[in-house]
Protein backbone atom coordinates (compact mmCIF):
# COMPACT_ATOMS: atom_id res chain seq x y z
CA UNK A 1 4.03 -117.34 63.11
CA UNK A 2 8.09 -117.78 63.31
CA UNK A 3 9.83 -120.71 61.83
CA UNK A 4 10.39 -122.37 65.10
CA UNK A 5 6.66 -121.99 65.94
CA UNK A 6 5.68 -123.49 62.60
CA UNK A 7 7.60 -126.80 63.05
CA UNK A 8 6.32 -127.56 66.47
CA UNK A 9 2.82 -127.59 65.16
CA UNK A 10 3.75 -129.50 62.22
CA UNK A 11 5.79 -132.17 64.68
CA UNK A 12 2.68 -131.95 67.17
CA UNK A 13 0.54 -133.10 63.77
CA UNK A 14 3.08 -136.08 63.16
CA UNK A 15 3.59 -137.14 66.71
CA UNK A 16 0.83 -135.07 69.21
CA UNK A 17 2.45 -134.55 72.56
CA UNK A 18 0.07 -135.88 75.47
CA UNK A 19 -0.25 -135.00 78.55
CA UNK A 20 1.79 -136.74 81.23
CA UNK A 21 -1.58 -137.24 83.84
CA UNK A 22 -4.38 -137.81 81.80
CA UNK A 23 -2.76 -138.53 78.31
CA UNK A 24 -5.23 -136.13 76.39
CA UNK A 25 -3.46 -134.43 73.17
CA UNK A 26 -1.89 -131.27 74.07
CA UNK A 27 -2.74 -128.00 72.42
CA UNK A 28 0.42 -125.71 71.29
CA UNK A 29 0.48 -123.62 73.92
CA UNK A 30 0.57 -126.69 76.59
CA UNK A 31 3.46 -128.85 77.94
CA UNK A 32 3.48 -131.12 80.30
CA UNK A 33 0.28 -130.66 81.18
CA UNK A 34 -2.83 -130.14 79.65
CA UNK A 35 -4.63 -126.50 81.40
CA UNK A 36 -7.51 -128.93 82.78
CA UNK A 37 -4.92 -131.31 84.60
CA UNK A 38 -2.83 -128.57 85.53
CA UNK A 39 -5.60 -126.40 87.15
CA UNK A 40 -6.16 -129.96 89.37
CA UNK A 41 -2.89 -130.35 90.81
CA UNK A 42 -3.34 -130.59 94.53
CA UNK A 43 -0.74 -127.38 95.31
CA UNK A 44 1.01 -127.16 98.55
CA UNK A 45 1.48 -123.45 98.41
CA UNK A 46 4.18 -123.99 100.52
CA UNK A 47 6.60 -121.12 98.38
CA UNK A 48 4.08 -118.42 99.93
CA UNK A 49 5.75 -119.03 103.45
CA UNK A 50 9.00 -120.57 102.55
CA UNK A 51 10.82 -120.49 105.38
CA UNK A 52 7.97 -122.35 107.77
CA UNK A 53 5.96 -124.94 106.23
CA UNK A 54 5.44 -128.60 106.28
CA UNK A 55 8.54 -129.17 103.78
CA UNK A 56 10.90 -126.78 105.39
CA UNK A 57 9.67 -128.22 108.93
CA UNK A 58 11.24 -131.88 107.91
CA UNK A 59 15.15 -130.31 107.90
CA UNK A 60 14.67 -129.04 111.23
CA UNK A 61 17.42 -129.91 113.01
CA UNK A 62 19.05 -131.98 110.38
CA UNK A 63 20.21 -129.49 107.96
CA UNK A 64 20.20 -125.82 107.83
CA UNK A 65 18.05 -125.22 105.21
CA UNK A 66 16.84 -120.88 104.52
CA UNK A 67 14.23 -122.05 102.29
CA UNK A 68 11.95 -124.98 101.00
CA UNK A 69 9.03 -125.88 98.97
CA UNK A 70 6.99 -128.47 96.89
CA UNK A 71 4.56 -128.00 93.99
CA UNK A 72 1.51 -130.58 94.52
CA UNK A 73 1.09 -133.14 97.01
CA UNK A 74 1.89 -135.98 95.84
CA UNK A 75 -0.11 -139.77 96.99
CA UNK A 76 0.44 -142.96 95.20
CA UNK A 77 -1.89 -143.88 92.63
CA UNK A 78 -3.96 -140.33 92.53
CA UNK A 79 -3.87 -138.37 89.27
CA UNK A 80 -0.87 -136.52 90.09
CA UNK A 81 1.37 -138.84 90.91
CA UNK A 82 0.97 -140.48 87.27
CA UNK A 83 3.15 -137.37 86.09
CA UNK A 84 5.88 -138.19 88.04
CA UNK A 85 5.63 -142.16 87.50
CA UNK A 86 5.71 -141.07 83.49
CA UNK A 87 8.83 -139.27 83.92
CA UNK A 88 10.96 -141.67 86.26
CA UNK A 89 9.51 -145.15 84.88
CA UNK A 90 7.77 -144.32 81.14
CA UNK A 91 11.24 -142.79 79.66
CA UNK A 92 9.59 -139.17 79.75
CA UNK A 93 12.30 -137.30 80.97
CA UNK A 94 9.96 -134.11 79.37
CA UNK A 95 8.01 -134.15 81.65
CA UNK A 96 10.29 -133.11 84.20
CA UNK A 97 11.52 -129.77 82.58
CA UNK A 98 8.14 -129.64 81.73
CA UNK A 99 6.69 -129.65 85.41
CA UNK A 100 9.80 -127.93 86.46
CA UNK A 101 8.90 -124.74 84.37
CA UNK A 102 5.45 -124.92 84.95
CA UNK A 103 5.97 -124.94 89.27
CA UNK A 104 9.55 -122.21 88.69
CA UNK A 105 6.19 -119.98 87.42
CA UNK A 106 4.47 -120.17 89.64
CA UNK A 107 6.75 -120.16 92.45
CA UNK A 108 8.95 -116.74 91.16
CA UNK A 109 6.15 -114.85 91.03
CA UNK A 110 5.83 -115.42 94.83
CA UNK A 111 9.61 -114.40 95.20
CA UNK A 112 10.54 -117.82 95.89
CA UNK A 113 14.01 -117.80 94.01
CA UNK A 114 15.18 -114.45 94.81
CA UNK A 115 18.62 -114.61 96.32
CA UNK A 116 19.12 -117.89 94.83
CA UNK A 117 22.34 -118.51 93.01
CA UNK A 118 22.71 -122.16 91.03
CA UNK A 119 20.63 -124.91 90.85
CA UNK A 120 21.63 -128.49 92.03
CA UNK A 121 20.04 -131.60 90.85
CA UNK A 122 20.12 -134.25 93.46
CA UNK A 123 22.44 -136.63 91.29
CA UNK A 124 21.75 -140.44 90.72
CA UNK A 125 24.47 -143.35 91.33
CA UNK A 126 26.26 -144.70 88.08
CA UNK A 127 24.13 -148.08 88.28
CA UNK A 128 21.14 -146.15 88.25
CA UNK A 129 21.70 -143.90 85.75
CA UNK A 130 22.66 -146.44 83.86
CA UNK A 131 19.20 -148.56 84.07
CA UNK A 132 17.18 -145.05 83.76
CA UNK A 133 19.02 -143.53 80.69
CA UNK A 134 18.86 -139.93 82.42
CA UNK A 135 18.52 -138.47 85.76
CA UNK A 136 14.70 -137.12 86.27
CA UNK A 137 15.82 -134.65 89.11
CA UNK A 138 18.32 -133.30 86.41
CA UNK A 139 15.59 -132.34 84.03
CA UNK A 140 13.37 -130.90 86.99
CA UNK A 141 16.42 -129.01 87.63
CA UNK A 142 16.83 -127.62 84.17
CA UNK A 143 13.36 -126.62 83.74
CA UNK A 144 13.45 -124.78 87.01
CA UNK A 145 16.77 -122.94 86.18
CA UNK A 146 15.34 -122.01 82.23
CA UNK A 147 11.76 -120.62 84.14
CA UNK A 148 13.94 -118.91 86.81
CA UNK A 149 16.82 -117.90 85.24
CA UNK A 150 19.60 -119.74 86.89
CA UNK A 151 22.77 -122.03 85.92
CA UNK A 152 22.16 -125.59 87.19
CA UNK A 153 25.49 -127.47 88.21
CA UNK A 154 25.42 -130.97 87.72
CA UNK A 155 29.13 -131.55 89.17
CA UNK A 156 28.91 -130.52 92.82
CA UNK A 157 27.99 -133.20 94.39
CA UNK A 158 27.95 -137.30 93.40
CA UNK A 159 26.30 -140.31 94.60
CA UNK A 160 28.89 -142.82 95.67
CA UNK A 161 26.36 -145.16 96.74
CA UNK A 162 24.09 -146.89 94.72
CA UNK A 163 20.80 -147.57 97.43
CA UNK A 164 17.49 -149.70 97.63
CA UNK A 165 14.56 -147.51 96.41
CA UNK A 166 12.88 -145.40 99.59
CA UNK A 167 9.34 -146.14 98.09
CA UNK A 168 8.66 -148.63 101.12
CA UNK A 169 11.34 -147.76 103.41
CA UNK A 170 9.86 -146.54 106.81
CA UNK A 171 11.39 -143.24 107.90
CA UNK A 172 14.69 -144.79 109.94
CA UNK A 173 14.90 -146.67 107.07
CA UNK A 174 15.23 -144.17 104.57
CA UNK A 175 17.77 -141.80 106.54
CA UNK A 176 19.91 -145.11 107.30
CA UNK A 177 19.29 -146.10 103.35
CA UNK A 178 21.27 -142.65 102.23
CA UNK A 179 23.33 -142.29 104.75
CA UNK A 180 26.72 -141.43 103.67
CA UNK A 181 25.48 -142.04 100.18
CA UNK A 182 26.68 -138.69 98.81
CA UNK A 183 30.03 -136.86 99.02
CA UNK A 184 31.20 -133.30 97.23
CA UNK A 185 32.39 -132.91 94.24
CA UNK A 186 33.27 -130.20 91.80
CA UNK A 187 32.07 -127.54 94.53
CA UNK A 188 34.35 -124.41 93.86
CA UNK A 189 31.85 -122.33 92.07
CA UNK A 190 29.56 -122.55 94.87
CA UNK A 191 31.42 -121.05 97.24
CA UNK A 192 29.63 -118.53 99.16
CA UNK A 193 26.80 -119.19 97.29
CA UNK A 194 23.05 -119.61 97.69
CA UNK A 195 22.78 -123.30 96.55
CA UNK A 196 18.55 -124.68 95.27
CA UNK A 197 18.70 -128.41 95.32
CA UNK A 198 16.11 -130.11 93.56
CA UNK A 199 14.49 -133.76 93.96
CA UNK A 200 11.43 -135.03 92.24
CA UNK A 201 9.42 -136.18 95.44
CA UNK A 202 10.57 -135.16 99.32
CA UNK A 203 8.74 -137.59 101.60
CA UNK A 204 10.63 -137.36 105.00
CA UNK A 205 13.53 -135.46 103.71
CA UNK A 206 15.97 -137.81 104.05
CA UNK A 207 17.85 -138.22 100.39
CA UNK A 208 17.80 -133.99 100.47
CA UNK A 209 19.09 -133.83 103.45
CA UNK A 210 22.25 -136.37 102.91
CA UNK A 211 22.52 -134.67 99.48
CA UNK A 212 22.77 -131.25 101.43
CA UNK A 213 24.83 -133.08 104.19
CA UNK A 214 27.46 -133.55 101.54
CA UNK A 215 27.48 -129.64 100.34
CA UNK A 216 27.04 -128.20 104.02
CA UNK A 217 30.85 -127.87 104.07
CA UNK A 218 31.49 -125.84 100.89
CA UNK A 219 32.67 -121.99 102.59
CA UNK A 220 29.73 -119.68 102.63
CA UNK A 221 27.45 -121.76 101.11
CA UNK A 222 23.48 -121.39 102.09
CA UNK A 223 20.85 -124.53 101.35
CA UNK A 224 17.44 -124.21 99.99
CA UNK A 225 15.49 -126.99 98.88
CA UNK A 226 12.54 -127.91 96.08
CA UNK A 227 10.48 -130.73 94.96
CA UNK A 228 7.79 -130.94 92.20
CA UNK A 229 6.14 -133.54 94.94
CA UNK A 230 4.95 -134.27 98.38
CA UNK A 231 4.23 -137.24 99.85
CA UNK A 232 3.02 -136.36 103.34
């Protein structure tokens, strides 16, 4: 066993890591998730036809997006959604490298990131930051990028506006509550690149597709989107 290998198990004997759904000690091997909760998620398969799915069908005719997918289907209150109510409201930002990893897996060895250039984080406004301590889409983004190997870039693109949660927003609602809300950035090293932005839960689309709205304008640059959820 290396050194590094040794000192997680001893850590996981002082302070066992649990899982984010059902809060079960992990084993070594595990994180996140442990293999039982993890074989449950509900997955969308939606990288197997990225192009055409239920995701990629929401920025139809709002933003030209090549590709788009989400790892489980996500409902309020079910088992899954617990992992991503642990990461955004329990202070385990973990979780989402963790999740983003574990769905990057799965989703590269269906070609899903080929062609892909940087990852983007959909980025949180000052205020909120502030109140969170971290952004969760950032972590999801850096788990992705480690799984897939890709840079992230955190500076493209900021959120000028600080909005209303979309939780009970109806769908006019939560295009009108983001309108506008982002602007670009730091965008030179995308140019004429093939840009994955990344967002913790895609409902109707709406925050990716003002976040993309915002980076549509950078020369040569291509749009994909992913999600760890999906709330139809």
């Amino acid at each position: 066993m290396t050194a590094d290998g040794l000192w997680s198990r001893l850590l996981d004997f002082v302070s066992p890591r649990r899982c984010a759904v059902c809060g079960g000690r992990l084993a070594p091997t595990e994180h996140g998730l442990c293999s039982a909760c993890l074989l449950r998620l509900p997955r969308t398969a939606t990288w197997l036809t990225p192009s055409d799915n239920e995701v990629a069908r929401l920025f139809w005719g709002r933003l030209p997006v090549c590709r788009a997918a989400a790892f489980f289907y996500f409902e309020r209150r079910s088992e899954a959604a617990r992992a991503i109510y642990e990461m955004k409201y329990h202070g385990r930002p973990d979780t989402g490298y963790d999740l983003g990893r574990l769905a990057a897996a799965e989703m590269d060895a269906a070609g899903f990131f080929s062609g892909i250039d940087v990852v983007v984080p959909v980025p949180l406004a000052r205020r909120r930051l502030r109140q969170r301590g971290y952004n969760q889409s950032e972590y999801i983004a850096r788990g992705v990028a480690s799984a897939a190997g890709l840079p992230v870039e955190t500076r493209a693109v900021r959120r000028t506006v600080f909005t209303q949660s979309q939780t009970r927003l109806s769908h006019r609602e939560r295009a009108d509550n983001v309108e506008g809300a982002f602007s670009p950035a730091d965008t030179n090293r995308l140019h004429g690149r093939h840009v994955l932005m990344v967002d913790d839960v895609v409902t109707t689309g709406a925050t990716l597709a003002a976040c993309g709205a915002a980076l549509a304008g950078v020369p040569g640059v291509r749009l994909s989107v992913m999600a760890l959820g999906f709330a139809k």
